[in-house]
PDBML (XML) file of the C-alpha atoms, coordinates in Angstrom:
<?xml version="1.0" encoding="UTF-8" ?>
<PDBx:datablock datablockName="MODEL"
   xmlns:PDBx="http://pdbml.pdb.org/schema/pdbx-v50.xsd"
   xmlns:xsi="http://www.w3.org/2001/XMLSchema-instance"
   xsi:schemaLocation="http://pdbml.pdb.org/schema/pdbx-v50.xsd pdbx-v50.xsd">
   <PDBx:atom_siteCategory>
      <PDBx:atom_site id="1">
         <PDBx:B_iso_or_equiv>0.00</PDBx:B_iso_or_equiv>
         <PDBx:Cartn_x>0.000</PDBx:Cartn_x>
         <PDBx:Cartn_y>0.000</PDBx:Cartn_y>
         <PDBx:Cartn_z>0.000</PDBx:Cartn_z>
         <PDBx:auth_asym_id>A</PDBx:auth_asym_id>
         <PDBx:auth_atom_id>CA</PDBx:auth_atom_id>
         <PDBx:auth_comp_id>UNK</PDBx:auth_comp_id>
         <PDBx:auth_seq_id>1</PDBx:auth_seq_id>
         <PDBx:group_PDB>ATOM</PDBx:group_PDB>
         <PDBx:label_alt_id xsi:nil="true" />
         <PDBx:label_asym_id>A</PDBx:label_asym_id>
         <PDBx:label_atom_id>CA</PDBx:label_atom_id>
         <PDBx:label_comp_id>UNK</PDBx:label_comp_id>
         <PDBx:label_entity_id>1</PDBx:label_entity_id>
         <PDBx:label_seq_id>1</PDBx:label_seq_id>
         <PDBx:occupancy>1.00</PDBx:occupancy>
         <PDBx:pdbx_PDB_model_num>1</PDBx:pdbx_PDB_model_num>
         <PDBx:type_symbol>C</PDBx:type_symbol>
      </PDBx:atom_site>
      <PDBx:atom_site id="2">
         <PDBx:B_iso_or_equiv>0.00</PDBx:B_iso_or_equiv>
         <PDBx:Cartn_x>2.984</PDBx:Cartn_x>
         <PDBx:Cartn_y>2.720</PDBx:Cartn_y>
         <PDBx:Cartn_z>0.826</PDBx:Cartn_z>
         <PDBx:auth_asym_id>A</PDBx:auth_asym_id>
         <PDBx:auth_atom_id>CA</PDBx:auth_atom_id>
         <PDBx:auth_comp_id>UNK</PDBx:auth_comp_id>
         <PDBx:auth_seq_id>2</PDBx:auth_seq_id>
         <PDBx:group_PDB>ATOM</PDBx:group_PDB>
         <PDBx:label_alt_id xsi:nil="true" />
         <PDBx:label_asym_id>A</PDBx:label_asym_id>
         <PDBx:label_atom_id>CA</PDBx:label_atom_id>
         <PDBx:label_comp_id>UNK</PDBx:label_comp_id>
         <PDBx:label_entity_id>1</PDBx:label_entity_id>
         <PDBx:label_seq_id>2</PDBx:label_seq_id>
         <PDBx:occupancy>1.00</PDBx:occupancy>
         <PDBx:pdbx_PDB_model_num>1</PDBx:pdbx_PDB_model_num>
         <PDBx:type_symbol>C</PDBx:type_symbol>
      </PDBx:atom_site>
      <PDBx:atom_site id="3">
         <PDBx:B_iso_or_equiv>0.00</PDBx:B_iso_or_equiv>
         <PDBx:Cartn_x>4.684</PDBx:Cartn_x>
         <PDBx:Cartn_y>1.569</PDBx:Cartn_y>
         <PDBx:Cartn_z>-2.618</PDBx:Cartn_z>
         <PDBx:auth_asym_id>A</PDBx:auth_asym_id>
         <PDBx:auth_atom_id>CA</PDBx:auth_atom_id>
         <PDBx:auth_comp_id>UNK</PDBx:auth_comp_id>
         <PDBx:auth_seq_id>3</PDBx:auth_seq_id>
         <PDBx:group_PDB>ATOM</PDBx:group_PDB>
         <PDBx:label_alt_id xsi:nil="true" />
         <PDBx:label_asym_id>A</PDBx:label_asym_id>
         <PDBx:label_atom_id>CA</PDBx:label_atom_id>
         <PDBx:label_comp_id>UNK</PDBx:label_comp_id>
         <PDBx:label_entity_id>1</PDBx:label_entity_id>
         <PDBx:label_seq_id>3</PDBx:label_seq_id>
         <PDBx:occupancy>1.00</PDBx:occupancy>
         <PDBx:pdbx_PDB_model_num>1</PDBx:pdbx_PDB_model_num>
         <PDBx:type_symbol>C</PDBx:type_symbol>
      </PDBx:atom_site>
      <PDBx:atom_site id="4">
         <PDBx:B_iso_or_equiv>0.00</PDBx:B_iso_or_equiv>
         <PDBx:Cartn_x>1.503</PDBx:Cartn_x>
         <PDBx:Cartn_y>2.604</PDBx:Cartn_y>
         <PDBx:Cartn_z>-4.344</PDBx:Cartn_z>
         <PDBx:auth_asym_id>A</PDBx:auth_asym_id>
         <PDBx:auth_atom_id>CA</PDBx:auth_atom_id>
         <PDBx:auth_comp_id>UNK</PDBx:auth_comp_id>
         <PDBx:auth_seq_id>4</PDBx:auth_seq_id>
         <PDBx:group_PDB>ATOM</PDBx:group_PDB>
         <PDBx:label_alt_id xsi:nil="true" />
         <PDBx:label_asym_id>A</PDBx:label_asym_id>
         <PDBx:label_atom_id>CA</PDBx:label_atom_id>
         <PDBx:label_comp_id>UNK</PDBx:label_comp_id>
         <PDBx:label_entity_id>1</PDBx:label_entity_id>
         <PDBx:label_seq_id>4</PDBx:label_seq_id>
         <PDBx:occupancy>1.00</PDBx:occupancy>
         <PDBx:pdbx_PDB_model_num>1</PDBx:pdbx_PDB_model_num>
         <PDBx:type_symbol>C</PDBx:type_symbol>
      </PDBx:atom_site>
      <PDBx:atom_site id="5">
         <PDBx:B_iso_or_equiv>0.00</PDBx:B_iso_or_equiv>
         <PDBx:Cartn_x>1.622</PDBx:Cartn_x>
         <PDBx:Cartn_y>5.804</PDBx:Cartn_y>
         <PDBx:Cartn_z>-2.482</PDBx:Cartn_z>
         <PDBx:auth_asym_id>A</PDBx:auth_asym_id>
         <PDBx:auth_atom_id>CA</PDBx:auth_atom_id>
         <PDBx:auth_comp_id>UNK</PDBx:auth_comp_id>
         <PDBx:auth_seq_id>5</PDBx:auth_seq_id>
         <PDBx:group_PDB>ATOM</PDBx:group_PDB>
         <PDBx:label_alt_id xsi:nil="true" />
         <PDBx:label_asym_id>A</PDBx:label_asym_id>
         <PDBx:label_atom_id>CA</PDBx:label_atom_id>
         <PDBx:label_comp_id>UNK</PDBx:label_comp_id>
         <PDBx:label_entity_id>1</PDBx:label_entity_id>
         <PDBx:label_seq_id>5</PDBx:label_seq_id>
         <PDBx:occupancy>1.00</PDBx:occupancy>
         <PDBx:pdbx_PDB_model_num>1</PDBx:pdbx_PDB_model_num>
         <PDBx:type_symbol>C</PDBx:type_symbol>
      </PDBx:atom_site>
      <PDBx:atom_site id="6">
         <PDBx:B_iso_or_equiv>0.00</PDBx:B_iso_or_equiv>
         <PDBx:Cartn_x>4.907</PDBx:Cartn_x>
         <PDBx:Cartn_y>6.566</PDBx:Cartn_y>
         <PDBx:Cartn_z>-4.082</PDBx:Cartn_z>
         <PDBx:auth_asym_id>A</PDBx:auth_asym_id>
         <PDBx:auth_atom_id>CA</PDBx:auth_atom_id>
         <PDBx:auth_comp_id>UNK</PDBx:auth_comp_id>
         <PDBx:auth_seq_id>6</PDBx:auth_seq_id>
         <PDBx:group_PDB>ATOM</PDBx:group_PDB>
         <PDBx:label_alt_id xsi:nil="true" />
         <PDBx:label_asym_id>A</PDBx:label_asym_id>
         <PDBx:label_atom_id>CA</PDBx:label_atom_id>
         <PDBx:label_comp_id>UNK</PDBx:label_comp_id>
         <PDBx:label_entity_id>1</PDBx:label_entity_id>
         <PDBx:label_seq_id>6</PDBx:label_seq_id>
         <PDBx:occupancy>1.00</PDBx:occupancy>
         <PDBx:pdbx_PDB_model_num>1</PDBx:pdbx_PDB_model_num>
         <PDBx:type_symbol>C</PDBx:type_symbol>
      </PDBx:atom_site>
      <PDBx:atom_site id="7">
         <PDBx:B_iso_or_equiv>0.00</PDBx:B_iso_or_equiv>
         <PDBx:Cartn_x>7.118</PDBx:Cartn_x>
         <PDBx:Cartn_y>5.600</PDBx:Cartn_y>
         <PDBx:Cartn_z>-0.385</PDBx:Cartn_z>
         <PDBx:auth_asym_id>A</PDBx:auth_asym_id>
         <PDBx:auth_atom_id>CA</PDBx:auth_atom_id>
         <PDBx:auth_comp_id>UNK</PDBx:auth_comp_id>
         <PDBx:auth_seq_id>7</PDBx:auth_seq_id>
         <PDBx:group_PDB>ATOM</PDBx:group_PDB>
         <PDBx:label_alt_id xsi:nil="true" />
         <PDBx:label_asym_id>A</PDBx:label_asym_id>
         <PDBx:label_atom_id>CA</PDBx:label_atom_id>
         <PDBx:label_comp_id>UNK</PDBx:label_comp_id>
         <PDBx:label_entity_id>1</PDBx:label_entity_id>
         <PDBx:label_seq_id>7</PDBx:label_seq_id>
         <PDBx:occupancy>1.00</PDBx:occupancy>
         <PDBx:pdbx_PDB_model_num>1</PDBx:pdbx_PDB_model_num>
         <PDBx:type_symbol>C</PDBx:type_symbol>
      </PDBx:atom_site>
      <PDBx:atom_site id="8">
         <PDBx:B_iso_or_equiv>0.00</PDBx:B_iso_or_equiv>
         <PDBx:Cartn_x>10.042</PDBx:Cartn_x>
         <PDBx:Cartn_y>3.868</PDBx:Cartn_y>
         <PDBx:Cartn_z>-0.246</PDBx:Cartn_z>
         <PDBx:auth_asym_id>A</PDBx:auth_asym_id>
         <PDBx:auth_atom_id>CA</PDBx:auth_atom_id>
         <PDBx:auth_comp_id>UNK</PDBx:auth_comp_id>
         <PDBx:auth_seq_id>8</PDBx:auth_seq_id>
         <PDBx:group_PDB>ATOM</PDBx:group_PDB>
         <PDBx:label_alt_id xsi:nil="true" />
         <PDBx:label_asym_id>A</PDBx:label_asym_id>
         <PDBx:label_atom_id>CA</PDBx:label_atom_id>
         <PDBx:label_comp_id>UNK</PDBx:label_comp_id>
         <PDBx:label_entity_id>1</PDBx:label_entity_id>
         <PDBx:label_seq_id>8</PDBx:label_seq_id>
         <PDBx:occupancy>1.00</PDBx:occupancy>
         <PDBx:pdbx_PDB_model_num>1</PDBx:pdbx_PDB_model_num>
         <PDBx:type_symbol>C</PDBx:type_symbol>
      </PDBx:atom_site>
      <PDBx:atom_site id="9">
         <PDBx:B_iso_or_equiv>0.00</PDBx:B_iso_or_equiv>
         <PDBx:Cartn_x>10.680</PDBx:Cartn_x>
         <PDBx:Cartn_y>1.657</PDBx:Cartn_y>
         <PDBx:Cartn_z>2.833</PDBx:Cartn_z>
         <PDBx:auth_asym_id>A</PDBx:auth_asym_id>
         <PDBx:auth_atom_id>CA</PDBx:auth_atom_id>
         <PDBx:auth_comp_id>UNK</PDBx:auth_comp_id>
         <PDBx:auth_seq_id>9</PDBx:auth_seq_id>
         <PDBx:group_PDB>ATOM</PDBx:group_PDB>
         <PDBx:label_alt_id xsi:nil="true" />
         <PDBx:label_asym_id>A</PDBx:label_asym_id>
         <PDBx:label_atom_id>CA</PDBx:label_atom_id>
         <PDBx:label_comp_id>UNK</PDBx:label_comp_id>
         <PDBx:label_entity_id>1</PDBx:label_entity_id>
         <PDBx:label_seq_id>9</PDBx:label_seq_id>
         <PDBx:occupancy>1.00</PDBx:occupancy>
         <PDBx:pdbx_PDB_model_num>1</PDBx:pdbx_PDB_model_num>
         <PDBx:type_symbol>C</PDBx:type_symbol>
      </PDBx:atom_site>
      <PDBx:atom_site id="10">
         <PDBx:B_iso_or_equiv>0.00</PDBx:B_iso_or_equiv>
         <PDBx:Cartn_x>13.811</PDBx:Cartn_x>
         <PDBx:Cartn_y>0.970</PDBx:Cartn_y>
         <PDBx:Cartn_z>4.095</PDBx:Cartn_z>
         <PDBx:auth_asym_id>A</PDBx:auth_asym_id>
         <PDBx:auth_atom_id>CA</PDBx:auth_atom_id>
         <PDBx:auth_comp_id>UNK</PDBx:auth_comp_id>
         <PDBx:auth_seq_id>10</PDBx:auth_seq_id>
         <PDBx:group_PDB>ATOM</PDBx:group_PDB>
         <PDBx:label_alt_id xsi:nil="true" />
         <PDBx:label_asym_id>A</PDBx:label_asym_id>
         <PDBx:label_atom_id>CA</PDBx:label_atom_id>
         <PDBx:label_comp_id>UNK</PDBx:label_comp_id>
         <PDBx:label_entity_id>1</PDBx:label_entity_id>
         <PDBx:label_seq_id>10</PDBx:label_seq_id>
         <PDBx:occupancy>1.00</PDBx:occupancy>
         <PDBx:pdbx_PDB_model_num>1</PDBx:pdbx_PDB_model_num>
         <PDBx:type_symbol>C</PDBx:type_symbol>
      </PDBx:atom_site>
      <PDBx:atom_site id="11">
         <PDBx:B_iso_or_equiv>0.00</PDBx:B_iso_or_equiv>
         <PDBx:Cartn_x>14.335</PDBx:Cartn_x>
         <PDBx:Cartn_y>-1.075</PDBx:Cartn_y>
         <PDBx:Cartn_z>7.123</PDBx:Cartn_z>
         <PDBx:auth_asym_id>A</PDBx:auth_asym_id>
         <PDBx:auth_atom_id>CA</PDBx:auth_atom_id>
         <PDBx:auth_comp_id>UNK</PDBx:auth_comp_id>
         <PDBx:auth_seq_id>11</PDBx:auth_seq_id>
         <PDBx:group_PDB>ATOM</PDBx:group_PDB>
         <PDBx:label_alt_id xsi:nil="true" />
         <PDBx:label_asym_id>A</PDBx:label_asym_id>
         <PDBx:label_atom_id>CA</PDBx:label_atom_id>
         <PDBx:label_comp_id>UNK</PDBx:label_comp_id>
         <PDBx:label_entity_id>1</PDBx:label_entity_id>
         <PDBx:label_seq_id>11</PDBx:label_seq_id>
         <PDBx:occupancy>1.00</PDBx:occupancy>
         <PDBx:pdbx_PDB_model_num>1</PDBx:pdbx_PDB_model_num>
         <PDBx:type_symbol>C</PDBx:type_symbol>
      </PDBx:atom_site>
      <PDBx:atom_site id="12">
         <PDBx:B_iso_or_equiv>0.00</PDBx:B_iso_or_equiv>
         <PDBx:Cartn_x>17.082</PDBx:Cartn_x>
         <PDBx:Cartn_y>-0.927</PDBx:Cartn_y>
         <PDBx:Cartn_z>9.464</PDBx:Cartn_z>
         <PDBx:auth_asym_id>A</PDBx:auth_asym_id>
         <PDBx:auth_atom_id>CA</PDBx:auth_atom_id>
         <PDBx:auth_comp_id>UNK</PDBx:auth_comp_id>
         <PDBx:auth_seq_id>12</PDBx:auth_seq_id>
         <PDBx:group_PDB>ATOM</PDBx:group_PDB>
         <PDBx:label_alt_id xsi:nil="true" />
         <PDBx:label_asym_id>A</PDBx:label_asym_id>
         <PDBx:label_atom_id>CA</PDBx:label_atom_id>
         <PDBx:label_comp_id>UNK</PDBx:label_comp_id>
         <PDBx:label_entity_id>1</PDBx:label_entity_id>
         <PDBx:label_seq_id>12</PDBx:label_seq_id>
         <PDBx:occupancy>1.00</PDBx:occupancy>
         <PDBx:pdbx_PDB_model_num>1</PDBx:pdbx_PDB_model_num>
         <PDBx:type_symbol>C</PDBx:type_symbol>
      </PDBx:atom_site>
      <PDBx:atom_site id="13">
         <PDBx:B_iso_or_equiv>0.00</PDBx:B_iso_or_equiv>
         <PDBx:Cartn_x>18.216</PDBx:Cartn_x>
         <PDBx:Cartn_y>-3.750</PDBx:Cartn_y>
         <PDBx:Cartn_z>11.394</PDBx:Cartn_z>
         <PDBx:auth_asym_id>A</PDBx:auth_asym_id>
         <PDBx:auth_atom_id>CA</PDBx:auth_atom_id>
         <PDBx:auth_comp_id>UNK</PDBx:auth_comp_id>
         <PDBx:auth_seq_id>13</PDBx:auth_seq_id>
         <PDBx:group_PDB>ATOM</PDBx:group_PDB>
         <PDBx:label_alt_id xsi:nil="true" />
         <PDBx:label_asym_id>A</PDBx:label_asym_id>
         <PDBx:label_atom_id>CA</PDBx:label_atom_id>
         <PDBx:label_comp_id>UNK</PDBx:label_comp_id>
         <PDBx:label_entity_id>1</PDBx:label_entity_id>
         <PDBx:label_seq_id>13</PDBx:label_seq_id>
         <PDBx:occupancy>1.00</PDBx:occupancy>
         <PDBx:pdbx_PDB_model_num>1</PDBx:pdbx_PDB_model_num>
         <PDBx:type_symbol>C</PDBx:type_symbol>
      </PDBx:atom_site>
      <PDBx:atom_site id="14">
         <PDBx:B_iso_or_equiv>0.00</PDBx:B_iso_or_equiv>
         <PDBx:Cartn_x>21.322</PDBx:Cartn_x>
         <PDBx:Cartn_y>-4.381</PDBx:Cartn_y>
         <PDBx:Cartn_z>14.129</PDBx:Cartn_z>
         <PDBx:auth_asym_id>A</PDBx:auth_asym_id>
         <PDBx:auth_atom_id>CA</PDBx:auth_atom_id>
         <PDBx:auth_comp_id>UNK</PDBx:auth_comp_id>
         <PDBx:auth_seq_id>14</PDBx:auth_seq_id>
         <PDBx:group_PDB>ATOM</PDBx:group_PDB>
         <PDBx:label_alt_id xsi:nil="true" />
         <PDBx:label_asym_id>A</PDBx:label_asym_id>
         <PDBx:label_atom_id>CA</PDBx:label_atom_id>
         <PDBx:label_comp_id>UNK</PDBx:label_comp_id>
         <PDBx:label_entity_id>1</PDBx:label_entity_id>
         <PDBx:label_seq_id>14</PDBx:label_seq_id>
         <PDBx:occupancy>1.00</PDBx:occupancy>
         <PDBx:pdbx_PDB_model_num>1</PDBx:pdbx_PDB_model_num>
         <PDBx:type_symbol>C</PDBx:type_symbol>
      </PDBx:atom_site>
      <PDBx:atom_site id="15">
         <PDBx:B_iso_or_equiv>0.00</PDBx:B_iso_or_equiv>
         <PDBx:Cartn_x>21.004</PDBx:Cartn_x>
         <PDBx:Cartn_y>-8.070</PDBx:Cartn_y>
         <PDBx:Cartn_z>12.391</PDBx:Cartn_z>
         <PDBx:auth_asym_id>A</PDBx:auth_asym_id>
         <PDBx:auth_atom_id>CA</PDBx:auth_atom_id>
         <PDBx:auth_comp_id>UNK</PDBx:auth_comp_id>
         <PDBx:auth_seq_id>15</PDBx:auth_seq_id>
         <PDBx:group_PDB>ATOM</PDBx:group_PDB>
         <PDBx:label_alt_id xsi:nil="true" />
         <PDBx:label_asym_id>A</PDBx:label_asym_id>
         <PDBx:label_atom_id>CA</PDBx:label_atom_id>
         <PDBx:label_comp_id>UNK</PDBx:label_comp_id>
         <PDBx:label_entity_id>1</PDBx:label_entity_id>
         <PDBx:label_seq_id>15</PDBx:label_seq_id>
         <PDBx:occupancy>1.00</PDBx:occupancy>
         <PDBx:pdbx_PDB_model_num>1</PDBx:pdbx_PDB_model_num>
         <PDBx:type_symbol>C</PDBx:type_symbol>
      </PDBx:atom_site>
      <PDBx:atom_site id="16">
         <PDBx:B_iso_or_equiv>0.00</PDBx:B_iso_or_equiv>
         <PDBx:Cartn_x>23.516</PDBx:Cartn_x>
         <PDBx:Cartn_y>-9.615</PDBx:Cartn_y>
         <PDBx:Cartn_z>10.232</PDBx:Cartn_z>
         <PDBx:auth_asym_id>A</PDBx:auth_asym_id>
         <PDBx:auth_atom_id>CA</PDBx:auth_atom_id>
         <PDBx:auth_comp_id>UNK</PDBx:auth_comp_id>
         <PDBx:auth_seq_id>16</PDBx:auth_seq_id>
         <PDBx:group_PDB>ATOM</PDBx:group_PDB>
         <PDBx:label_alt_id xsi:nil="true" />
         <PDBx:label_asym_id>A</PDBx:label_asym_id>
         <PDBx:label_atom_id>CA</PDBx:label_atom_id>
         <PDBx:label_comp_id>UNK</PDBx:label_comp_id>
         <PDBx:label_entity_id>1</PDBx:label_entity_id>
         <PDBx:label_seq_id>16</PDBx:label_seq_id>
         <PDBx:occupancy>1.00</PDBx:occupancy>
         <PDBx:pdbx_PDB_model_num>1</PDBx:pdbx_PDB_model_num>
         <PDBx:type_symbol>C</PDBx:type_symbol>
      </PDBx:atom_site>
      <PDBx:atom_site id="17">
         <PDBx:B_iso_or_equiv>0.00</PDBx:B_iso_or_equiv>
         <PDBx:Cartn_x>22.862</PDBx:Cartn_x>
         <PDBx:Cartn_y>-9.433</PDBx:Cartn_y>
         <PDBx:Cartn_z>6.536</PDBx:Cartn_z>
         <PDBx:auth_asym_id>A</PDBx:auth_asym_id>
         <PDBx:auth_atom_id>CA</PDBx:auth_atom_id>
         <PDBx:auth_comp_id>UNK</PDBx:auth_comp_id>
         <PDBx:auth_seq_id>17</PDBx:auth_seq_id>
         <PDBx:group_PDB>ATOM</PDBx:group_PDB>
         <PDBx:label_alt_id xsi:nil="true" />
         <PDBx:label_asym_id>A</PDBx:label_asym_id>
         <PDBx:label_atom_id>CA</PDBx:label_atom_id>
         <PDBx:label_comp_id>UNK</PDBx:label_comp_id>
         <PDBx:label_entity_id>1</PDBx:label_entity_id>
         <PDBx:label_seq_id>17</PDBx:label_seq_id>
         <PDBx:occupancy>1.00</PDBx:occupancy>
         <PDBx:pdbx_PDB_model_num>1</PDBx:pdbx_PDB_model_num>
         <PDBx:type_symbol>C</PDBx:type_symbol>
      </PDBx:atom_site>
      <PDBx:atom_site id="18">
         <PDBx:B_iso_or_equiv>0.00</PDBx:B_iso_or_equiv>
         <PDBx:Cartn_x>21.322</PDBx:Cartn_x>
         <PDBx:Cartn_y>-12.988</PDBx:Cartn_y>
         <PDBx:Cartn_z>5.883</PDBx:Cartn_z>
         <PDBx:auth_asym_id>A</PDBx:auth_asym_id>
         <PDBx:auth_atom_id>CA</PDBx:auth_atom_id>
         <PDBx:auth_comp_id>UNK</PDBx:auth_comp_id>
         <PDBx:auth_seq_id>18</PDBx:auth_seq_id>
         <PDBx:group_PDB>ATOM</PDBx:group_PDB>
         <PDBx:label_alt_id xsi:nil="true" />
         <PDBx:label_asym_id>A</PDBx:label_asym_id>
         <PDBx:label_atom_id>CA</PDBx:label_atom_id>
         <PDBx:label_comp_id>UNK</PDBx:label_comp_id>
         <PDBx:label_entity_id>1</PDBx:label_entity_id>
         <PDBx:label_seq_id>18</PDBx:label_seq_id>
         <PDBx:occupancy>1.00</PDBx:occupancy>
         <PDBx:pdbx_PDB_model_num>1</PDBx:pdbx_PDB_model_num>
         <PDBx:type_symbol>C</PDBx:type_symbol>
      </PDBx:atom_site>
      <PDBx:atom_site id="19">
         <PDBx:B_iso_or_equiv>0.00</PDBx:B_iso_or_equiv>
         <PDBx:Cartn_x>19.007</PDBx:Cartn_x>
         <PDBx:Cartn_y>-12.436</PDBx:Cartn_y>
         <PDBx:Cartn_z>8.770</PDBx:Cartn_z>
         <PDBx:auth_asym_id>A</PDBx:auth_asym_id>
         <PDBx:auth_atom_id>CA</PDBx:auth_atom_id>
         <PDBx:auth_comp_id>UNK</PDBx:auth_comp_id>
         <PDBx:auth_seq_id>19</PDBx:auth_seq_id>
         <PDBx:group_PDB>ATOM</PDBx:group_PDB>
         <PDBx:label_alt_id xsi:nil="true" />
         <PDBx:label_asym_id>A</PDBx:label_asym_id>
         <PDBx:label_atom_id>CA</PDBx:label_atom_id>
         <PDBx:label_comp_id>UNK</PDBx:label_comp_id>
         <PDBx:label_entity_id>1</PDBx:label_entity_id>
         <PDBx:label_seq_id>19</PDBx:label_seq_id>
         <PDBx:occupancy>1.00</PDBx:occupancy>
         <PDBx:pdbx_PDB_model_num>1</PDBx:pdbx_PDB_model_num>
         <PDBx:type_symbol>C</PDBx:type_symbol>
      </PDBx:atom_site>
      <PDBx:atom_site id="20">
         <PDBx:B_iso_or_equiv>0.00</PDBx:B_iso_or_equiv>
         <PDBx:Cartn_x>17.779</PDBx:Cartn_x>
         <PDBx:Cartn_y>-9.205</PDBx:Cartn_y>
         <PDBx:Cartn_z>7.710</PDBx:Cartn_z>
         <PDBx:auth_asym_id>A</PDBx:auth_asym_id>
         <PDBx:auth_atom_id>CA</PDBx:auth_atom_id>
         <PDBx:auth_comp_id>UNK</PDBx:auth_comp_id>
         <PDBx:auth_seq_id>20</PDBx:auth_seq_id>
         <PDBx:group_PDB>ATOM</PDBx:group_PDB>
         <PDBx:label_alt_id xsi:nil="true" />
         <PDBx:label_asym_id>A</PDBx:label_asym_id>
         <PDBx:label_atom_id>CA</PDBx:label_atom_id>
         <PDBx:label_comp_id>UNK</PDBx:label_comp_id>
         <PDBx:label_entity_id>1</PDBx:label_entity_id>
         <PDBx:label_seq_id>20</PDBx:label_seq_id>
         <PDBx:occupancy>1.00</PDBx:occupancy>
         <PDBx:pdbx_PDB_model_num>1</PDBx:pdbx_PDB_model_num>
         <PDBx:type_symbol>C</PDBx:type_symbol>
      </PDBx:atom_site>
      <PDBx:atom_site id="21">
         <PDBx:B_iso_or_equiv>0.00</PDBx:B_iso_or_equiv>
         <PDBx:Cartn_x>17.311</PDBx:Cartn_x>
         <PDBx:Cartn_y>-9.868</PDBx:Cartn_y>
         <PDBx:Cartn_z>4.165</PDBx:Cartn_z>
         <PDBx:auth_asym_id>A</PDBx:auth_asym_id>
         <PDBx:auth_atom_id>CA</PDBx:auth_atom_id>
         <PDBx:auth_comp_id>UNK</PDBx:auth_comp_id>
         <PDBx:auth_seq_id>21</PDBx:auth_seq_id>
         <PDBx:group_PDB>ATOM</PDBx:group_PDB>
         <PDBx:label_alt_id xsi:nil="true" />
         <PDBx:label_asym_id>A</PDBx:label_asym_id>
         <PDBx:label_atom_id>CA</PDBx:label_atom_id>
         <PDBx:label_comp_id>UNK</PDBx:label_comp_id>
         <PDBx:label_entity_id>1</PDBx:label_entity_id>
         <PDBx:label_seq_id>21</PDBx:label_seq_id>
         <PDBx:occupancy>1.00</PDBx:occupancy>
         <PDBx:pdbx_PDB_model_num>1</PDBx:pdbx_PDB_model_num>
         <PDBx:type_symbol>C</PDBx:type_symbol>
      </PDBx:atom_site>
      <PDBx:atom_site id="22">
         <PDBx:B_iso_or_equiv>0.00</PDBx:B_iso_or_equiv>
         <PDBx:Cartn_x>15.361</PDBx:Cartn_x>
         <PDBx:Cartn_y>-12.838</PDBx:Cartn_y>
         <PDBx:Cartn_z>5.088</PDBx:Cartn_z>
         <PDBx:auth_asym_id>A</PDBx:auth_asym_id>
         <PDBx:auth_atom_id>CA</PDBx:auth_atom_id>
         <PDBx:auth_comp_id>UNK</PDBx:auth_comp_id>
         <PDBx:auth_seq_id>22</PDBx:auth_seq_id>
         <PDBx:group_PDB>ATOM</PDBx:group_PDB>
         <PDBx:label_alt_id xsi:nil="true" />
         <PDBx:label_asym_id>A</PDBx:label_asym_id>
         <PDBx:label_atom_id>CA</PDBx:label_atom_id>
         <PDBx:label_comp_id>UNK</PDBx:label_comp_id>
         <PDBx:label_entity_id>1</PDBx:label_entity_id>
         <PDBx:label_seq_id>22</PDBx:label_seq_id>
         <PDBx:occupancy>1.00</PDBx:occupancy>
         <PDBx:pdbx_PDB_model_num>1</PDBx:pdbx_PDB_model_num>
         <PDBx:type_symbol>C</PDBx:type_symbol>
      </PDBx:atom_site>
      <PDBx:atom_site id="23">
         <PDBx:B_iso_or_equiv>0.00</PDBx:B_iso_or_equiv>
         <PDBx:Cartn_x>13.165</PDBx:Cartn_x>
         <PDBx:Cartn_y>-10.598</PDBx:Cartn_y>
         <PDBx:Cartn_z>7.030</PDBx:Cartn_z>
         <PDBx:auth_asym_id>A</PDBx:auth_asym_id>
         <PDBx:auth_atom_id>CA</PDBx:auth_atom_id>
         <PDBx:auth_comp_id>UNK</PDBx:auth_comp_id>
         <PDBx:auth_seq_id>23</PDBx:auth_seq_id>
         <PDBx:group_PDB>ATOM</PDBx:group_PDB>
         <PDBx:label_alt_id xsi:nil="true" />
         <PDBx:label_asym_id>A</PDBx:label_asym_id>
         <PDBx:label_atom_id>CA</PDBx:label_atom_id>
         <PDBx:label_comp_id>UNK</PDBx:label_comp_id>
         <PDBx:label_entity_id>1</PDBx:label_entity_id>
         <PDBx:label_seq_id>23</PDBx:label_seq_id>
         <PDBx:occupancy>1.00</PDBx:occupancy>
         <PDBx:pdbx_PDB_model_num>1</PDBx:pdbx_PDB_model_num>
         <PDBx:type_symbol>C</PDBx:type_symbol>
      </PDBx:atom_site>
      <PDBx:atom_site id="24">
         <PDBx:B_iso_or_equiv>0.00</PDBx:B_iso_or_equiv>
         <PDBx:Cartn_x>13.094</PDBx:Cartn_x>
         <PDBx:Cartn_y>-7.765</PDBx:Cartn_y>
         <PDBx:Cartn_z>4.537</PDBx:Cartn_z>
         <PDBx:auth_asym_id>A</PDBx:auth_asym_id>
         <PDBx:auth_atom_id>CA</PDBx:auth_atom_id>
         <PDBx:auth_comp_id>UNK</PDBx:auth_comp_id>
         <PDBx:auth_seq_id>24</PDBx:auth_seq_id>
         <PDBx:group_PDB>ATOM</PDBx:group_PDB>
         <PDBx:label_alt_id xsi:nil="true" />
         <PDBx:label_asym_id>A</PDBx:label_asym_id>
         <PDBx:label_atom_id>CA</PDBx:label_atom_id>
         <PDBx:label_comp_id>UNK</PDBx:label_comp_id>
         <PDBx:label_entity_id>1</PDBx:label_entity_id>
         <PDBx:label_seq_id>24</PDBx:label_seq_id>
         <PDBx:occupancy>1.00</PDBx:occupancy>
         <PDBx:pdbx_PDB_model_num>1</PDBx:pdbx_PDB_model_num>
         <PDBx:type_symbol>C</PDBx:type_symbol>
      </PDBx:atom_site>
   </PDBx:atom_siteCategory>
</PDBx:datablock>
């Protein structure tokens, strides 16, 4: 719904990179 509104989301995580994209 925010990406058809034209917003970016970024999330920001204190996780290592393979956990976070796997959440992302």
């Amino acid at each position: 719904e925010l990406r058809r509104m034209g917003i970016k989301t970024i999330m920001c995580t204190g996780d290592n990179p393979l956990t976070a994209a796997t959440i992302a």
